[in-house]
Each structure stands twice: as structure tokens, then as C-alpha cells.
C-alpha atoms as a PDB file:
ATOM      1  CA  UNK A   1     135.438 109.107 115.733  1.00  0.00           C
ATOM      2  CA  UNK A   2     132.706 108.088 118.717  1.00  0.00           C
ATOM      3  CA  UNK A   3     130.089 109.819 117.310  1.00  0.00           C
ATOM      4  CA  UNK A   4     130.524 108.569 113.895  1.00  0.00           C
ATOM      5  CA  UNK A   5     130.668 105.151 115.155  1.00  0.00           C
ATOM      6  CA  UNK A   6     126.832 105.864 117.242  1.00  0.00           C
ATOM      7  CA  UNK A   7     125.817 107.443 114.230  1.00  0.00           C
ATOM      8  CA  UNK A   8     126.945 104.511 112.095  1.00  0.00           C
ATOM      9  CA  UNK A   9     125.481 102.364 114.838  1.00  0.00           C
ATOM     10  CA  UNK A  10     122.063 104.266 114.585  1.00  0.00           C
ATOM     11  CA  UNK A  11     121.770 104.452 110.702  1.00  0.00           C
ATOM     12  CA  UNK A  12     122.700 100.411 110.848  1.00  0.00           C
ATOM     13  CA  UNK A  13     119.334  99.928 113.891  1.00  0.00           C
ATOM     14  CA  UNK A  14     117.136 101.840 111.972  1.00  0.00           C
ATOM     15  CA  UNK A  15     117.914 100.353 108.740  1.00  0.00           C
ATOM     16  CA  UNK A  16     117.368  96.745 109.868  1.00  0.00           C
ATOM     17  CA  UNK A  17     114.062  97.675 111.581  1.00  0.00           C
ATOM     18  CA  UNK A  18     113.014  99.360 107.959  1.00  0.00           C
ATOM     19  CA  UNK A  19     114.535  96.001 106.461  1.00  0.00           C
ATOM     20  CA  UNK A  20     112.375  93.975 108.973  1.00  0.00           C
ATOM     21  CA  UNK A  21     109.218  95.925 108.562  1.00  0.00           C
ATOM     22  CA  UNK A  22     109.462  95.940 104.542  1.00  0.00           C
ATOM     23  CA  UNK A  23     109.934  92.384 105.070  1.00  0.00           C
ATOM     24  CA  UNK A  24     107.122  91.523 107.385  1.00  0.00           C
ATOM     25  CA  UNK A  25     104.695  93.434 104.683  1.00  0.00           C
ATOM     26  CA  UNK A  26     105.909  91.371 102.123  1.00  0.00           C
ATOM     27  CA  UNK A  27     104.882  88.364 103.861  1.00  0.00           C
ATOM     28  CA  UNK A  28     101.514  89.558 104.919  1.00  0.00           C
ATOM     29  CA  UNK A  29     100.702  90.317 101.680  1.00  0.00           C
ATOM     30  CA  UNK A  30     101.686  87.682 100.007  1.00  0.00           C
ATOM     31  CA  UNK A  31      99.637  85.621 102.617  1.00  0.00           C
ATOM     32  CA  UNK A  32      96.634  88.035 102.900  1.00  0.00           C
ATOM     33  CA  UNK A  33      93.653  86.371 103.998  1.00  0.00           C
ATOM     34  CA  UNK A  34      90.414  87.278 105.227  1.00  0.00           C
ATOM     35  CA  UNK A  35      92.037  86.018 108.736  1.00  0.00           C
ATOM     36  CA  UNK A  36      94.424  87.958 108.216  1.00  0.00           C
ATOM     37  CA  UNK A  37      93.052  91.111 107.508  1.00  0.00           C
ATOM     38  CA  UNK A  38      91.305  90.143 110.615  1.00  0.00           C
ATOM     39  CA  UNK A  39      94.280  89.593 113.208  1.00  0.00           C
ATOM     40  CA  UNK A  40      95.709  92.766 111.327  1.00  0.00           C
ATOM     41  CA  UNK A  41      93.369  95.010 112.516  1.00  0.00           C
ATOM     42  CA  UNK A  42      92.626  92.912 115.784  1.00  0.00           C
ATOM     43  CA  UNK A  43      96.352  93.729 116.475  1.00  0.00           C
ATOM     44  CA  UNK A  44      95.766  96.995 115.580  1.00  0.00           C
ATOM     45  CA  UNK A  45      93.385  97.972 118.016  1.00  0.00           C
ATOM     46  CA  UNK A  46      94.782  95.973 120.836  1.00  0.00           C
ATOM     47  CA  UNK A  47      97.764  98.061 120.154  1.00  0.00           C
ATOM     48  CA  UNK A  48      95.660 101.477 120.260  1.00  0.00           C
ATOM     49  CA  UNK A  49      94.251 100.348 123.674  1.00  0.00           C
ATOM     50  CA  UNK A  50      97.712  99.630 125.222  1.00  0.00           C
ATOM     51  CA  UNK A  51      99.117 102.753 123.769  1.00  0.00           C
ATOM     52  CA  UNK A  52      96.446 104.869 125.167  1.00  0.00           C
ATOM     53  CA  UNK A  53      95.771 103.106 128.426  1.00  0.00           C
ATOM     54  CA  UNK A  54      99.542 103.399 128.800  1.00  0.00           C
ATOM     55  CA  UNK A  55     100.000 106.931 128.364  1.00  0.00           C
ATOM     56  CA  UNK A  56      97.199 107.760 130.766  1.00  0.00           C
ATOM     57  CA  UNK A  57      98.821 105.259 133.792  1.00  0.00           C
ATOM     58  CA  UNK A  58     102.136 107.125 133.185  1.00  0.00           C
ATOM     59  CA  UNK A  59     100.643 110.512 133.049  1.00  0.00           C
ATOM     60  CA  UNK A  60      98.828 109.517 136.469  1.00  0.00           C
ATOM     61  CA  UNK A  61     101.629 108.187 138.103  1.00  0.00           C
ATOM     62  CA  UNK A  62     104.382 110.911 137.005  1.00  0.00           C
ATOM     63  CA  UNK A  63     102.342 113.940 136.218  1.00  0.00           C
ATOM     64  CA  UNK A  64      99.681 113.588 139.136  1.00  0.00           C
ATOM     65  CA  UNK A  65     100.363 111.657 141.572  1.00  0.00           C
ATOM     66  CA  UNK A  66     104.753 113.034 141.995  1.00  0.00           C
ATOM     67  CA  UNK A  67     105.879 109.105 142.234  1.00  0.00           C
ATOM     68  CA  UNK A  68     108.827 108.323 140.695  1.00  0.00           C
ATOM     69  CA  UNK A  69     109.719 107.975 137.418  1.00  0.00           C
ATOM     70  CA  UNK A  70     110.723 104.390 137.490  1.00  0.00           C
ATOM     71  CA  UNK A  71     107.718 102.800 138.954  1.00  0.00           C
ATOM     72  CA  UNK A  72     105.802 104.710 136.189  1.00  0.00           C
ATOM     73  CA  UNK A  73     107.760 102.469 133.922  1.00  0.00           C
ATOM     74  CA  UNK A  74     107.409  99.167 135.580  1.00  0.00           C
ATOM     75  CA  UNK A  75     103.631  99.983 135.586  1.00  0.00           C
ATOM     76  CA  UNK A  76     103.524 100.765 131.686  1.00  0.00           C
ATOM     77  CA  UNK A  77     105.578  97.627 131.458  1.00  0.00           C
ATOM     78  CA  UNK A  78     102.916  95.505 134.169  1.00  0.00           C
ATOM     79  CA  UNK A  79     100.246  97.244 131.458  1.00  0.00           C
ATOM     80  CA  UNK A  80     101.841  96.515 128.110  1.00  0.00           C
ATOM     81  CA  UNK A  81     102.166  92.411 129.297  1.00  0.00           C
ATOM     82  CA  UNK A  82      99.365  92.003 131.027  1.00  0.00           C
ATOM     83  CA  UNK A  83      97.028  93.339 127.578  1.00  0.00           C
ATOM     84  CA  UNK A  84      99.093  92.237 124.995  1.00  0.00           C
ATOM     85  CA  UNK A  85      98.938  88.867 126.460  1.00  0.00           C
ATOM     86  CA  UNK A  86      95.376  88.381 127.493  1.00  0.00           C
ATOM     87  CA  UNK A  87      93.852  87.066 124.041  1.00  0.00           C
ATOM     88  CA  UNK A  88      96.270  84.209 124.182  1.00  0.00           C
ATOM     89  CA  UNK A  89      95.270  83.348 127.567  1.00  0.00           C
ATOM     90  CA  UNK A  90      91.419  84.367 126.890  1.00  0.00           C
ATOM     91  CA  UNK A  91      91.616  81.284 123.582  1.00  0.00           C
ATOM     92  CA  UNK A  92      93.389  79.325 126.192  1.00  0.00           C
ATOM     93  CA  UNK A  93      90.909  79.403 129.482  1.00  0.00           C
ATOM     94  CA  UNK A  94      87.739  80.252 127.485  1.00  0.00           C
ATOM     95  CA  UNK A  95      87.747  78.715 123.956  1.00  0.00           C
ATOM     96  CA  UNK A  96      90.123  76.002 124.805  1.00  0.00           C
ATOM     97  CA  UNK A  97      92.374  76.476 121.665  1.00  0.00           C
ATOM     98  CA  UNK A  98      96.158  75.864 122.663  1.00  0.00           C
ATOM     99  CA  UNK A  99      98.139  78.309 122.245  1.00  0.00           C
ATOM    100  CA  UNK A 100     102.120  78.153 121.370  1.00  0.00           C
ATOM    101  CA  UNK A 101     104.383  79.644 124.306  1.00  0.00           C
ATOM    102  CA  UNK A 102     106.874  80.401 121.073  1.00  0.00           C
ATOM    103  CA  UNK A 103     104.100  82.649 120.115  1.00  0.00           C
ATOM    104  CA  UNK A 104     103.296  83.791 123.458  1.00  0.00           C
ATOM    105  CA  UNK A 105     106.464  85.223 124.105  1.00  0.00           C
ATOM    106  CA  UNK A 106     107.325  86.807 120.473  1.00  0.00           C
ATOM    107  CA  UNK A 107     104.227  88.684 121.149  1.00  0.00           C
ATOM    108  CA  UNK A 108     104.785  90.077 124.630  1.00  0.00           C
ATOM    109  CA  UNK A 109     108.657  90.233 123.896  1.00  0.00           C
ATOM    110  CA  UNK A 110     107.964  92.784 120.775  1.00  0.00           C
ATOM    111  CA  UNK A 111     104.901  94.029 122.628  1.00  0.00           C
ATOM    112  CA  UNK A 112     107.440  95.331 125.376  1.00  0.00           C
ATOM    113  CA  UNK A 113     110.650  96.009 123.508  1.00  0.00           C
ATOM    114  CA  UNK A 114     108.446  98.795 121.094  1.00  0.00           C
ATOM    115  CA  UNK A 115     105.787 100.018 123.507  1.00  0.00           C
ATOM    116  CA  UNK A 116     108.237 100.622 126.404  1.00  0.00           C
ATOM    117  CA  UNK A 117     110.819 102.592 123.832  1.00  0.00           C
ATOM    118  CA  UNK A 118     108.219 104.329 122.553  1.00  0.00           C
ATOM    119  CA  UNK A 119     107.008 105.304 126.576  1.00  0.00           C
ATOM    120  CA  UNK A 120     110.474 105.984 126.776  1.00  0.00           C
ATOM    121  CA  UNK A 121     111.025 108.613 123.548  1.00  0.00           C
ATOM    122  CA  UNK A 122     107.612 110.335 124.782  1.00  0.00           C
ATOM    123  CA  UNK A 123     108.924 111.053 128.306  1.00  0.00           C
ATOM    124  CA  UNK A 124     112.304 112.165 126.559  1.00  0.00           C
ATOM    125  CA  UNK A 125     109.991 114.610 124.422  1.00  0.00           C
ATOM    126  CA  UNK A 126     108.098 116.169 127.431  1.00  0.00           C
ATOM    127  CA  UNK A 127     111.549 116.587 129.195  1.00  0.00           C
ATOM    128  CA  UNK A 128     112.427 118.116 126.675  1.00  0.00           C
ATOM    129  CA  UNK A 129     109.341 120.379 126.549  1.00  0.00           C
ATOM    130  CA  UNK A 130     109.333 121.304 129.706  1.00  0.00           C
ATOM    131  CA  UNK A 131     112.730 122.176 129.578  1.00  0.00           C
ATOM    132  CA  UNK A 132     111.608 125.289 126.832  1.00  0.00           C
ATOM    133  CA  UNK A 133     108.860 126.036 128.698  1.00  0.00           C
ATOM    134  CA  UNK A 134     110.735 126.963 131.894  1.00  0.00           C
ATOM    135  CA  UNK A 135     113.505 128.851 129.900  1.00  0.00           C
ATOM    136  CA  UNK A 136     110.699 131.127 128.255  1.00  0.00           C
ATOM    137  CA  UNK A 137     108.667 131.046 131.291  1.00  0.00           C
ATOM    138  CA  UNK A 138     112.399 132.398 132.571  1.00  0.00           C
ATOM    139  CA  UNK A 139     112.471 135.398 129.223  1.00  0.00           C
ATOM    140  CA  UNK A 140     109.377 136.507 130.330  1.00  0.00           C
ATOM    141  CA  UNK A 141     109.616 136.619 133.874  1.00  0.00           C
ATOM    142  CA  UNK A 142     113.171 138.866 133.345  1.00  0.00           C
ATOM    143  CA  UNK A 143     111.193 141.278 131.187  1.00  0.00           C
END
């Protein structure tokens, strides 16, 4: 009965974030600009550099240099806010356009929530990894 209830639970999460996402493409294309098209793929590539800059300060901090596992997640997380938010505060300082703290936050608040579970599902995966590697490094070693 538990495990149909977090399997119900699951299906129901993933469904609304497929219901959410079909949504949000509806309403960027039915309001598809030039700008835009522009922010789009702005977005898109801020989102690449956080992702990969990410990855490498975990893989430094876990992988290299033995710290522990949750300050490799408060420094993703430091990473993740600190990028996502600096073209609000770069229109701010620089180009002196105000910019909505509403805004602001939706962005780092979805900026964290998604890049910090996806941090999270990788380091599940090479745990998981790992974990086969040392039980056929284990086979061959008993050969």
C-alpha cells in the first residue's frame, strides 16, 4: 500500500511538471518575439554555464579534494545563485533598468529547486556507479 501511494505520489510530480512545461511552451509560443527568442536562448546558455561550472566545483570538491559531501552542495547551491542572479543585478548596477524582486526570486527560486535536484540525481548516479564498479572490480579480483 506505501509504495503504491510514492508511486502514485511520483506519477502525480511528474505529471504536473509535464503539465507545467507543456504549459509554459504554449505561452512562449503564443508570445514569440524576437525578444523572446532572445531571452530563450540567453537563458539557455546561462543555464549551460551553471550546469557545467557546477559539475566541475562538485567534482573538485568531492572527487579531488575528499571534503565532504555537503559543503559540495552548499557550493553548487553558492554557484547556481550567485550566476543565475547576476544579469538582474548586472541591468540593475550597470544599465540602470529596475528590476522586479518578484522576478528576482522566481528566477533564483527555480534556478535552485532544478539545478540542485539535478546535482543531486547525478551524485545518486555516480553512487550508484561506483557501487558496480567495486563489485566487478570485486569478480575479478576473486578470479
Amino acid at each position: 500500500m506505501k509504495e503504491n501511494l510514492k508511486d502514485f505520489l511520483f506519477n502525480l510530480f511528474v505529471s504536473s511538471l509535464i503539465g507545467l512545461f507543456v504549459g509554459m511552451l504554449e505561452v512562449t509560443i503564443t508570445n514569440m518575439s524576437s525578444m523572446v527568442a532572445a531571452t530563450l536562448i540567453t537563458d539557455s546558455l546561462i543555464g549551460a554555464f551553471i550546469g557545467t561550472i557546477s559539475m566541475f566545483a562538485f567534482i573538485y570538491i568531492f572527487e579531488m579534494k575528499e571534503m565532504d559531501i555537503k559543503i559540495a552542495f552548499i557550493v553548487v547551491f553558492m554557484i547556481i545563485g550567485i550566476i543565475s542572479s547576476t544579469p538582474s543585478i548586472y541591468l540593475y548596477f550597470v544599465q540602470n533598468i529596475n528590476i522586479s524582486v518578484i522576478r528576482l526570486m522566481s528566477i533564483v527560486i527555480s534556478a535552485e529547486f532544478l539545478g540542485m535536484s539535478f546535482c543531486y540525481y547525478s551524485y545518486k548516479k555516480c553512487l550508484e556507479l561506483n557501487s558496480k564498479l567495486i563489485n566487478k572490480k570485486k569478480q575479478f579480483s576473486k578470479k
